[in-house]
PDB file of N, CA and C in Angstrom:
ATOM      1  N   UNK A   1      -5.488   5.067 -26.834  1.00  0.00           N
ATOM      2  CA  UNK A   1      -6.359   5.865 -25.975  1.00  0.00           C
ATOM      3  C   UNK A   1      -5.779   5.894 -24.559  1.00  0.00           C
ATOM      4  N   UNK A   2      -5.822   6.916 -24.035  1.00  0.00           N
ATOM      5  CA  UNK A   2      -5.189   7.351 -22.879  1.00  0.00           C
ATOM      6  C   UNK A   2      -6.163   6.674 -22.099  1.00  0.00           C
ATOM      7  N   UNK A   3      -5.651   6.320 -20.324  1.00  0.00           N
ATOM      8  CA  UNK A   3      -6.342   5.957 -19.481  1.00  0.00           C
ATOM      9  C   UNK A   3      -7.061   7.469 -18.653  1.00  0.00           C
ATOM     10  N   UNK A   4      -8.425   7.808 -18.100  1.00  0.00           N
ATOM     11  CA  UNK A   4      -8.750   8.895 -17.793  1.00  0.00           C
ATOM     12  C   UNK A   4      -9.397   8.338 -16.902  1.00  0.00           C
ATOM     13  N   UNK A   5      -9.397   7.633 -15.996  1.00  0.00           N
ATOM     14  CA  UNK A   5     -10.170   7.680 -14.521  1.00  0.00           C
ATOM     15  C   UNK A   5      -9.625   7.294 -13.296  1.00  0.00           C
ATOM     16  N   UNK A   6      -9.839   7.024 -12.380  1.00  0.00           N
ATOM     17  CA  UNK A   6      -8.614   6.545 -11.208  1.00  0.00           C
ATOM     18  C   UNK A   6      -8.520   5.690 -11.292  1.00  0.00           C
ATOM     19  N   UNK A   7      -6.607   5.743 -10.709  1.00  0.00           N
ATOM     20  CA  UNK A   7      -5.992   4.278 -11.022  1.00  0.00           C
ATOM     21  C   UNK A   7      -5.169   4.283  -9.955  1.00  0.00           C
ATOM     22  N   UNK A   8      -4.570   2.812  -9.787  1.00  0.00           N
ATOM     23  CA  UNK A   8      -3.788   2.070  -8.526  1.00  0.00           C
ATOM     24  C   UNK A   8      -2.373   2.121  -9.455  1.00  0.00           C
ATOM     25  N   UNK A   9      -1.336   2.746  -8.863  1.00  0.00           N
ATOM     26  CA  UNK A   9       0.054   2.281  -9.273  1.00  0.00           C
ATOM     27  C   UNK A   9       0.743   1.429  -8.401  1.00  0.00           C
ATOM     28  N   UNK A  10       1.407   0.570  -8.710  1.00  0.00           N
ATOM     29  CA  UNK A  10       3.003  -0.234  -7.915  1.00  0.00           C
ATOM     30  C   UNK A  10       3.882  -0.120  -8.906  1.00  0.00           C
ATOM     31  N   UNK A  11       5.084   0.494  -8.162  1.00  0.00           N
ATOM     32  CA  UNK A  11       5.995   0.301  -8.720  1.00  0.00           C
ATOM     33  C   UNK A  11       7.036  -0.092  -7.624  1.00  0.00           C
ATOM     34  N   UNK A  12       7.715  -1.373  -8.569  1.00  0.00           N
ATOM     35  CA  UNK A  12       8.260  -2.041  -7.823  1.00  0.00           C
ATOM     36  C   UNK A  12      10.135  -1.710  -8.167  1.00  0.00           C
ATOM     37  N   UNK A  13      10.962  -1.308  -7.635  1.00  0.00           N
ATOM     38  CA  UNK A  13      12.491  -1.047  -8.031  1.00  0.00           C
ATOM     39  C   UNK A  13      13.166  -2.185  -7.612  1.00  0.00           C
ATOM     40  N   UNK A  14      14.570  -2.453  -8.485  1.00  0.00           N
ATOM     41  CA  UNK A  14      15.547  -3.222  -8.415  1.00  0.00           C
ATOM     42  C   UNK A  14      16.616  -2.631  -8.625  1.00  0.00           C
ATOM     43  N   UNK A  15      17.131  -2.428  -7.497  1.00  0.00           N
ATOM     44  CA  UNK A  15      18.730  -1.530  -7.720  1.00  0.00           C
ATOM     45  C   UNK A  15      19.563  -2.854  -7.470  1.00  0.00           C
ATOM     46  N   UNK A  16      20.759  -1.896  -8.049  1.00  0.00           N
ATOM     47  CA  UNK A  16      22.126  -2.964  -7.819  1.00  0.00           C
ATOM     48  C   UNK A  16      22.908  -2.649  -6.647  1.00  0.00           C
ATOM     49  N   UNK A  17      23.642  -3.946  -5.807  1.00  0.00           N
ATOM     50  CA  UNK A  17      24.205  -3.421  -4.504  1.00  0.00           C
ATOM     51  C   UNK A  17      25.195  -3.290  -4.843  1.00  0.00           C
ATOM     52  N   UNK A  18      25.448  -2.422  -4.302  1.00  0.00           N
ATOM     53  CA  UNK A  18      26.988  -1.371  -4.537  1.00  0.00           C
ATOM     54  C   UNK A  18      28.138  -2.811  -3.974  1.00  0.00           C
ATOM     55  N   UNK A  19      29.392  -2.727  -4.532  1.00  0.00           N
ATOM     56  CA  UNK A  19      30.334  -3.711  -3.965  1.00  0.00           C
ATOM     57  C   UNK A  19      30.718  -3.709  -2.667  1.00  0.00           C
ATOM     58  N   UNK A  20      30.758  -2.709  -2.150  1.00  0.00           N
ATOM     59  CA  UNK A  20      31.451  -2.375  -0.891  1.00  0.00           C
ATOM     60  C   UNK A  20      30.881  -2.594  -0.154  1.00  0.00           C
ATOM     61  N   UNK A  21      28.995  -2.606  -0.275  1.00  0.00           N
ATOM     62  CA  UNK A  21      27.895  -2.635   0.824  1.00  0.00           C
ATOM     63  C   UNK A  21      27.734  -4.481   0.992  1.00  0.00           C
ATOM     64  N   UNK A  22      28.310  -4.160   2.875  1.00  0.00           N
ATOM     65  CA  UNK A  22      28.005  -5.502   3.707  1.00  0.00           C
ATOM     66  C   UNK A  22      27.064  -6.189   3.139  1.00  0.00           C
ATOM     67  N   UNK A  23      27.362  -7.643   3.303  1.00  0.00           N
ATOM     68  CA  UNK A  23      26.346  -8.668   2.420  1.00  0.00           C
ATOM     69  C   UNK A  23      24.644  -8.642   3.178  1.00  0.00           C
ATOM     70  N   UNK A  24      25.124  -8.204   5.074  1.00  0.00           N
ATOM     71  CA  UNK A  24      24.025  -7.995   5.748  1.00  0.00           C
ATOM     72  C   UNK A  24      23.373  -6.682   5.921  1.00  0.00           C
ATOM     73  N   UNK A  25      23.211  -5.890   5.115  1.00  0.00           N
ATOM     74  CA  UNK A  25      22.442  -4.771   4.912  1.00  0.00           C
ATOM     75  C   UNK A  25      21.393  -5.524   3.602  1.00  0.00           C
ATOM     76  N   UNK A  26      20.082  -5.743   4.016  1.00  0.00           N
ATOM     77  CA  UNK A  26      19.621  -5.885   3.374  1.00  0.00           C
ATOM     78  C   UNK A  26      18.281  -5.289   2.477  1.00  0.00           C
ATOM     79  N   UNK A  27      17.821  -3.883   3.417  1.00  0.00           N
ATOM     80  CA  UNK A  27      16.998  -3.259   2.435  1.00  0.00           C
ATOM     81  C   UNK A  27      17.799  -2.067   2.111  1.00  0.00           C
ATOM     82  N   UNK A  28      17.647  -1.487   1.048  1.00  0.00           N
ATOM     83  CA  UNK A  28      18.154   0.132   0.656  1.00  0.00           C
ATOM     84  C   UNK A  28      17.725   0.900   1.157  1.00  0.00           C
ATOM     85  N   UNK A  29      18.348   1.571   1.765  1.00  0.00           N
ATOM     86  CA  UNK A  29      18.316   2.635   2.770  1.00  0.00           C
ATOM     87  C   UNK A  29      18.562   3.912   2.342  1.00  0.00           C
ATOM     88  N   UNK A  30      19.235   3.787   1.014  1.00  0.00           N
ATOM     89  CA  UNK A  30      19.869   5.094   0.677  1.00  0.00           C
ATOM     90  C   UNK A  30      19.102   6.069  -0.236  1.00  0.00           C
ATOM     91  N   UNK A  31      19.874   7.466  -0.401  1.00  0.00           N
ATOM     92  CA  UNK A  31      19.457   7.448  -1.871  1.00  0.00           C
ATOM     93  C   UNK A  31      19.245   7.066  -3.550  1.00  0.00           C
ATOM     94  N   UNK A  32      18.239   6.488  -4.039  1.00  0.00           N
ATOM     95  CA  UNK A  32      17.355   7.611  -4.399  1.00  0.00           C
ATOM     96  C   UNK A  32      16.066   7.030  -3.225  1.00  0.00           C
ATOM     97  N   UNK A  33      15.244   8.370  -3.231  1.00  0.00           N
ATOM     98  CA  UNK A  33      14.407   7.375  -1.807  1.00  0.00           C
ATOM     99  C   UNK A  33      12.852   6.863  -2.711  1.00  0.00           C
ATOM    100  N   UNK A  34      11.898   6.371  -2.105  1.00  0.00           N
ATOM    101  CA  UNK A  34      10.866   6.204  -2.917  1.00  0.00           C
ATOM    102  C   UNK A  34       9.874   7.358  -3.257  1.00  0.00           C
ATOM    103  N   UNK A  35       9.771   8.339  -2.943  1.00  0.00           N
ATOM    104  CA  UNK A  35       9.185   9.688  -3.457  1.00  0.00           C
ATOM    105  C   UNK A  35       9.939  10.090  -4.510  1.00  0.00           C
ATOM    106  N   UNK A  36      10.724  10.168  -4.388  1.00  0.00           N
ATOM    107  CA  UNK A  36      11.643  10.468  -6.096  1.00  0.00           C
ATOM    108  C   UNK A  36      11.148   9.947  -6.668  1.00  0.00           C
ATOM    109  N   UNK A  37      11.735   8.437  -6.799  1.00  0.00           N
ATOM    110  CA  UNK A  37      11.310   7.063  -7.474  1.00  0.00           C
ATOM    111  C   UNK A  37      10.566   7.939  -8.568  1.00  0.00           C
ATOM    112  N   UNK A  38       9.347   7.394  -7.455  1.00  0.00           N
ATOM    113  CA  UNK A  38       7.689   6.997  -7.725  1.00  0.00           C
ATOM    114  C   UNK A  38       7.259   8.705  -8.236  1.00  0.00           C
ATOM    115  N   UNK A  39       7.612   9.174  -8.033  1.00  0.00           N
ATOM    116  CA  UNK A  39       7.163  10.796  -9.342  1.00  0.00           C
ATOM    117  C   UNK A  39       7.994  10.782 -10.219  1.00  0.00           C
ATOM    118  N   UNK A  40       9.018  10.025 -10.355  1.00  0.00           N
ATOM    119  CA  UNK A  40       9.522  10.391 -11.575  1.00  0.00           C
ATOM    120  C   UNK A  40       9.244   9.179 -12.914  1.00  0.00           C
ATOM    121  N   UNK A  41       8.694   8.181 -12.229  1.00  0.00           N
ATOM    122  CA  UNK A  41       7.833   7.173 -13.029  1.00  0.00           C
ATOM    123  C   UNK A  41       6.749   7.770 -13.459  1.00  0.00           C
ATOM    124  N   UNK A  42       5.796   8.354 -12.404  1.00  0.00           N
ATOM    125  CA  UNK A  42       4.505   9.028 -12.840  1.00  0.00           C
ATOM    126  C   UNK A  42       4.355  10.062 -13.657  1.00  0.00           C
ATOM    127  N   UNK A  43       5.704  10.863 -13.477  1.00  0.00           N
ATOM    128  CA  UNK A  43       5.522  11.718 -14.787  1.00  0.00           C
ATOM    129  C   UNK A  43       6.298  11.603 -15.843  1.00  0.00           C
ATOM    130  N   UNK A  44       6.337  10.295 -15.924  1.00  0.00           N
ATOM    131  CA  UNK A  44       7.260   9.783 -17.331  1.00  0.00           C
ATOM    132  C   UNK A  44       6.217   9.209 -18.535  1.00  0.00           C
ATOM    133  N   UNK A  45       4.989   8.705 -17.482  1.00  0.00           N
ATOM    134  CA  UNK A  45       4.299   8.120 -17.977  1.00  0.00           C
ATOM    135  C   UNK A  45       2.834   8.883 -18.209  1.00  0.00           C
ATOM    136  N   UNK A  46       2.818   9.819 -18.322  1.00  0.00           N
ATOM    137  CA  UNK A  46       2.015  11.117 -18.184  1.00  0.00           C
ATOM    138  C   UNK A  46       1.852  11.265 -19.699  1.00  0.00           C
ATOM    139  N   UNK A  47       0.677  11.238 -20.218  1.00  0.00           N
ATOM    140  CA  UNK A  47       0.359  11.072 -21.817  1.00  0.00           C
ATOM    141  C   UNK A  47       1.203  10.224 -22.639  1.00  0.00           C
ATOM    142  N   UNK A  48       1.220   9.242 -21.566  1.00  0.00           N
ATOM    143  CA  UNK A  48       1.645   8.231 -22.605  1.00  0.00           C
ATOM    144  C   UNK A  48       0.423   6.758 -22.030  1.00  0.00           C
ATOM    145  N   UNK A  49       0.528   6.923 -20.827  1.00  0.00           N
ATOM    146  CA  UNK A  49      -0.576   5.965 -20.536  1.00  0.00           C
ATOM    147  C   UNK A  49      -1.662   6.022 -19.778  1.00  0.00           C
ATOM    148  N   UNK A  50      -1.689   7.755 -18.947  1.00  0.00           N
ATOM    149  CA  UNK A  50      -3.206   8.135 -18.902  1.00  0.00           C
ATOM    150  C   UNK A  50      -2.528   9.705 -18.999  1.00  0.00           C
ATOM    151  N   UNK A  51      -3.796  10.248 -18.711  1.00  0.00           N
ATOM    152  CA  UNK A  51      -4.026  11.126 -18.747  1.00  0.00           C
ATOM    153  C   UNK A  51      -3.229  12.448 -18.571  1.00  0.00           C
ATOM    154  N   UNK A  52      -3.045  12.482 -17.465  1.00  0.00           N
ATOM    155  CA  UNK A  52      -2.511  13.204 -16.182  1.00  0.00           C
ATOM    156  C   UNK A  52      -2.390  12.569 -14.939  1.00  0.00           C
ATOM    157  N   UNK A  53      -1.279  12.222 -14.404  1.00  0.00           N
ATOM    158  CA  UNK A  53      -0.617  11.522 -13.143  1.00  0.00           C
ATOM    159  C   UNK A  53      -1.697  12.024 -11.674  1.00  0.00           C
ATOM    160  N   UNK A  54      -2.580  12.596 -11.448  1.00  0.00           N
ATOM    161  CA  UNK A  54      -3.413  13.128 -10.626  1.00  0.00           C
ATOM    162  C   UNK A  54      -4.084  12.192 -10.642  1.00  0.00           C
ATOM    163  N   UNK A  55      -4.419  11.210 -11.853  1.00  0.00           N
ATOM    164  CA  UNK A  55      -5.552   9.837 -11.745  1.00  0.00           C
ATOM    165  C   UNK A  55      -4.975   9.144 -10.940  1.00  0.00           C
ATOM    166  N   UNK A  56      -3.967   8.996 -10.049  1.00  0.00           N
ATOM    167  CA  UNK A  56      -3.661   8.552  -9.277  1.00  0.00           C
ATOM    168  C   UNK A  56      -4.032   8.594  -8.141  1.00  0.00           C
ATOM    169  N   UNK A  57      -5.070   7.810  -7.666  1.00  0.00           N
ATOM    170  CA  UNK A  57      -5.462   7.258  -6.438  1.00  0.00           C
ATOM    171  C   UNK A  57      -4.571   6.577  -5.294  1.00  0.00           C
ATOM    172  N   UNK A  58      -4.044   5.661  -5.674  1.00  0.00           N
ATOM    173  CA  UNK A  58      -3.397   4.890  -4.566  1.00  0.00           C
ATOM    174  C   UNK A  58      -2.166   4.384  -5.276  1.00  0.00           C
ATOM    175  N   UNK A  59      -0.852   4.707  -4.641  1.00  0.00           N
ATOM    176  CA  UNK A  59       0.547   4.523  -5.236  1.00  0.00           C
ATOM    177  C   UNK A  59       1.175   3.621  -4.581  1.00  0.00           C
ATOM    178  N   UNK A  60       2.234   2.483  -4.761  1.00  0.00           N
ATOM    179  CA  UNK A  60       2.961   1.833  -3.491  1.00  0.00           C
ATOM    180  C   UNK A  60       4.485   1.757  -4.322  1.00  0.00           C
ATOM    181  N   UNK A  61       5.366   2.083  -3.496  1.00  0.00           N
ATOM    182  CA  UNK A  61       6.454   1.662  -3.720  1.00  0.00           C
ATOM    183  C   UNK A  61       7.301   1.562  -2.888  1.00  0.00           C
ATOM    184  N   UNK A  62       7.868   0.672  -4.040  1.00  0.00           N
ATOM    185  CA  UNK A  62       9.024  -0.520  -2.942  1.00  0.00           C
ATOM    186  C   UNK A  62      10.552  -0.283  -3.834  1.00  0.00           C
ATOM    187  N   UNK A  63      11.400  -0.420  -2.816  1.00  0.00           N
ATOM    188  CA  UNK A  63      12.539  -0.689  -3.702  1.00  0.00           C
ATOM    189  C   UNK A  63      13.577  -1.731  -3.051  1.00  0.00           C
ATOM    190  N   UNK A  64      14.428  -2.291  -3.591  1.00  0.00           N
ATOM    191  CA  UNK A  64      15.478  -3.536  -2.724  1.00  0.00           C
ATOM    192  C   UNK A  64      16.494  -3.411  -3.954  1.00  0.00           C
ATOM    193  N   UNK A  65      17.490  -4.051  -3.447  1.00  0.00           N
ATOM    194  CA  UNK A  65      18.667  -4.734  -4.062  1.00  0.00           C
ATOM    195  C   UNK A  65      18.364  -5.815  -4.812  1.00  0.00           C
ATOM    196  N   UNK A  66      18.645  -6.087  -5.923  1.00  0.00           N
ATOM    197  CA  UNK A  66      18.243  -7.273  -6.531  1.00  0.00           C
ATOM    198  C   UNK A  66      19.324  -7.272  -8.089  1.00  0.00           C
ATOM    199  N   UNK A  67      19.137  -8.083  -8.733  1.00  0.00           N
ATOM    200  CA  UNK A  67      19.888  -8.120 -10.395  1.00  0.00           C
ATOM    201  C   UNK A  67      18.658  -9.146 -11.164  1.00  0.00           C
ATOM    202  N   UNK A  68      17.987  -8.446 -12.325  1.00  0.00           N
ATOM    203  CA  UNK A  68      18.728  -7.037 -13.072  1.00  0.00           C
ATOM    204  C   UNK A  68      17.580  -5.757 -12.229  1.00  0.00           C
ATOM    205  N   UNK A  69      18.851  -4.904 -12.574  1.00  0.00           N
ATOM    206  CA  UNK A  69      18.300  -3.840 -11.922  1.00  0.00           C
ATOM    207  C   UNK A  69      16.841  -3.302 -12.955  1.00  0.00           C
ATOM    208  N   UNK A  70      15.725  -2.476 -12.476  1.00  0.00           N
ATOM    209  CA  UNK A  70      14.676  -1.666 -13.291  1.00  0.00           C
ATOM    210  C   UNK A  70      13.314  -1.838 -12.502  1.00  0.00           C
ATOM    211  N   UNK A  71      12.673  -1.267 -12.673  1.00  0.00           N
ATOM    212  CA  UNK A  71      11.556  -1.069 -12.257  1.00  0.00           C
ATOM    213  C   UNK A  71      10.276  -1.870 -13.165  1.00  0.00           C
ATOM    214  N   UNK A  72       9.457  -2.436 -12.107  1.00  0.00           N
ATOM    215  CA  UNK A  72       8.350  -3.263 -13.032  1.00  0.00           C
ATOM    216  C   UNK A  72       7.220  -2.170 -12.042  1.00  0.00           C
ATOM    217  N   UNK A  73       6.442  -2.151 -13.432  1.00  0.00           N
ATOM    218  CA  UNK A  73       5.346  -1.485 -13.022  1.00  0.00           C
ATOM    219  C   UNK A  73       3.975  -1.742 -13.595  1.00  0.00           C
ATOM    220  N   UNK A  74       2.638  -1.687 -12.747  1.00  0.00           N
ATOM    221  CA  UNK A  74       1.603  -2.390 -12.699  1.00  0.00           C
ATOM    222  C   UNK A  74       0.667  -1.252 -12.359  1.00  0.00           C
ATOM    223  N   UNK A  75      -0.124  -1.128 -12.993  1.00  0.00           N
ATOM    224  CA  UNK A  75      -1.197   0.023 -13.024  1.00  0.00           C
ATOM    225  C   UNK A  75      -2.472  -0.980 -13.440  1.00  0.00           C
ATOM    226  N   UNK A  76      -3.757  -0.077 -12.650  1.00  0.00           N
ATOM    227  CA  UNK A  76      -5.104  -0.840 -12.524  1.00  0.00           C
ATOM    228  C   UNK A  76      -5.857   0.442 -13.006  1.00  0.00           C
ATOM    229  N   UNK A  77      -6.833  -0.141 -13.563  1.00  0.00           N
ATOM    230  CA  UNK A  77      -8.033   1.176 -13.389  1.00  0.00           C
ATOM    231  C   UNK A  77      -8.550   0.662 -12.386  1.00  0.00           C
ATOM    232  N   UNK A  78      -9.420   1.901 -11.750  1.00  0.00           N
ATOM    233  CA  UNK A  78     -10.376   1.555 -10.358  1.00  0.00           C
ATOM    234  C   UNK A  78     -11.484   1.914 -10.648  1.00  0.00           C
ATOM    235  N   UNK A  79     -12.323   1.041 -10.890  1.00  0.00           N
ATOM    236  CA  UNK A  79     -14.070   1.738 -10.802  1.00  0.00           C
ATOM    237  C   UNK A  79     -14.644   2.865  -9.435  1.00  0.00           C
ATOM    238  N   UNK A  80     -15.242   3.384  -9.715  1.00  0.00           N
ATOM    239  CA  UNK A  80     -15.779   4.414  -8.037  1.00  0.00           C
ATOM    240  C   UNK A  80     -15.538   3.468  -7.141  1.00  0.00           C
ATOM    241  N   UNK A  81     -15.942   2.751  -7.080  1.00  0.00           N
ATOM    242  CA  UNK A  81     -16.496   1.850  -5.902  1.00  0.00           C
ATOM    243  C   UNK A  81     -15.218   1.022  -5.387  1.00  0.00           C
ATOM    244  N   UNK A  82     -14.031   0.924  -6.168  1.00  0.00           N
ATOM    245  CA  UNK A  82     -12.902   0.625  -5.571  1.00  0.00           C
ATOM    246  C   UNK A  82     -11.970   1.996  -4.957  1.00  0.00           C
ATOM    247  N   UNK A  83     -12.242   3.235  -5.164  1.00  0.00           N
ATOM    248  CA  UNK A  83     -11.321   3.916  -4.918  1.00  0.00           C
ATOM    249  C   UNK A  83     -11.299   3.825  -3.544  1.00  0.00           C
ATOM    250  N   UNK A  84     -10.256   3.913  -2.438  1.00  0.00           N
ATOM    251  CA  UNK A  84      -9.979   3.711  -1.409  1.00  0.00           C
ATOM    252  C   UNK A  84     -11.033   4.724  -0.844  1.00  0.00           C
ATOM    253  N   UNK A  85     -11.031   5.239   0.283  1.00  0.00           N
ATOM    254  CA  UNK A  85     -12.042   5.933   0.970  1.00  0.00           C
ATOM    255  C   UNK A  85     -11.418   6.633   1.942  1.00  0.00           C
TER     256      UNK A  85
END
């Protein structure tokens, strides 16, 4: 059963640092940026785990350098009374 009411996404990214990039650069700066990201998660996951990506209330994403690279992602339902305001 599909999820159908508002929901909280995080999605959290783990890219790999390129070899060449200084050991002191430490957040990703580059492309891909987090608006990409984060719609192209949401509509991956679009009838597969709710509804339609519009149940989306409140989104956060983050991305850094890290190993192994991928994205962990954490979705909530929100009762009325949690949806942000």
């Amino acid at each position: 059963m599909l999820l159908d009411g508002p929901l909280r996404v995080w999605l959290h990214f783990t890219l790999l640092r390129p070899k060449s990039l200084k050991k002191t650069v430490l957040q990703h700066t580059t492309r891909p940026d987090c608006d990409n990201l984060g719609k192209a998660i949401a509509d991956a996951l679009k009838g597969i785990i709710y509804r339609d990506d519009a149940l989306i209330v409140d989104k956060r994403v983050t991305k850094r350098y890290g190993e192994p690279p991928g994205v962990m992602v954490t979705i909530e339902e929100l009762s009325q009374a949690d949806v942000p305001a």
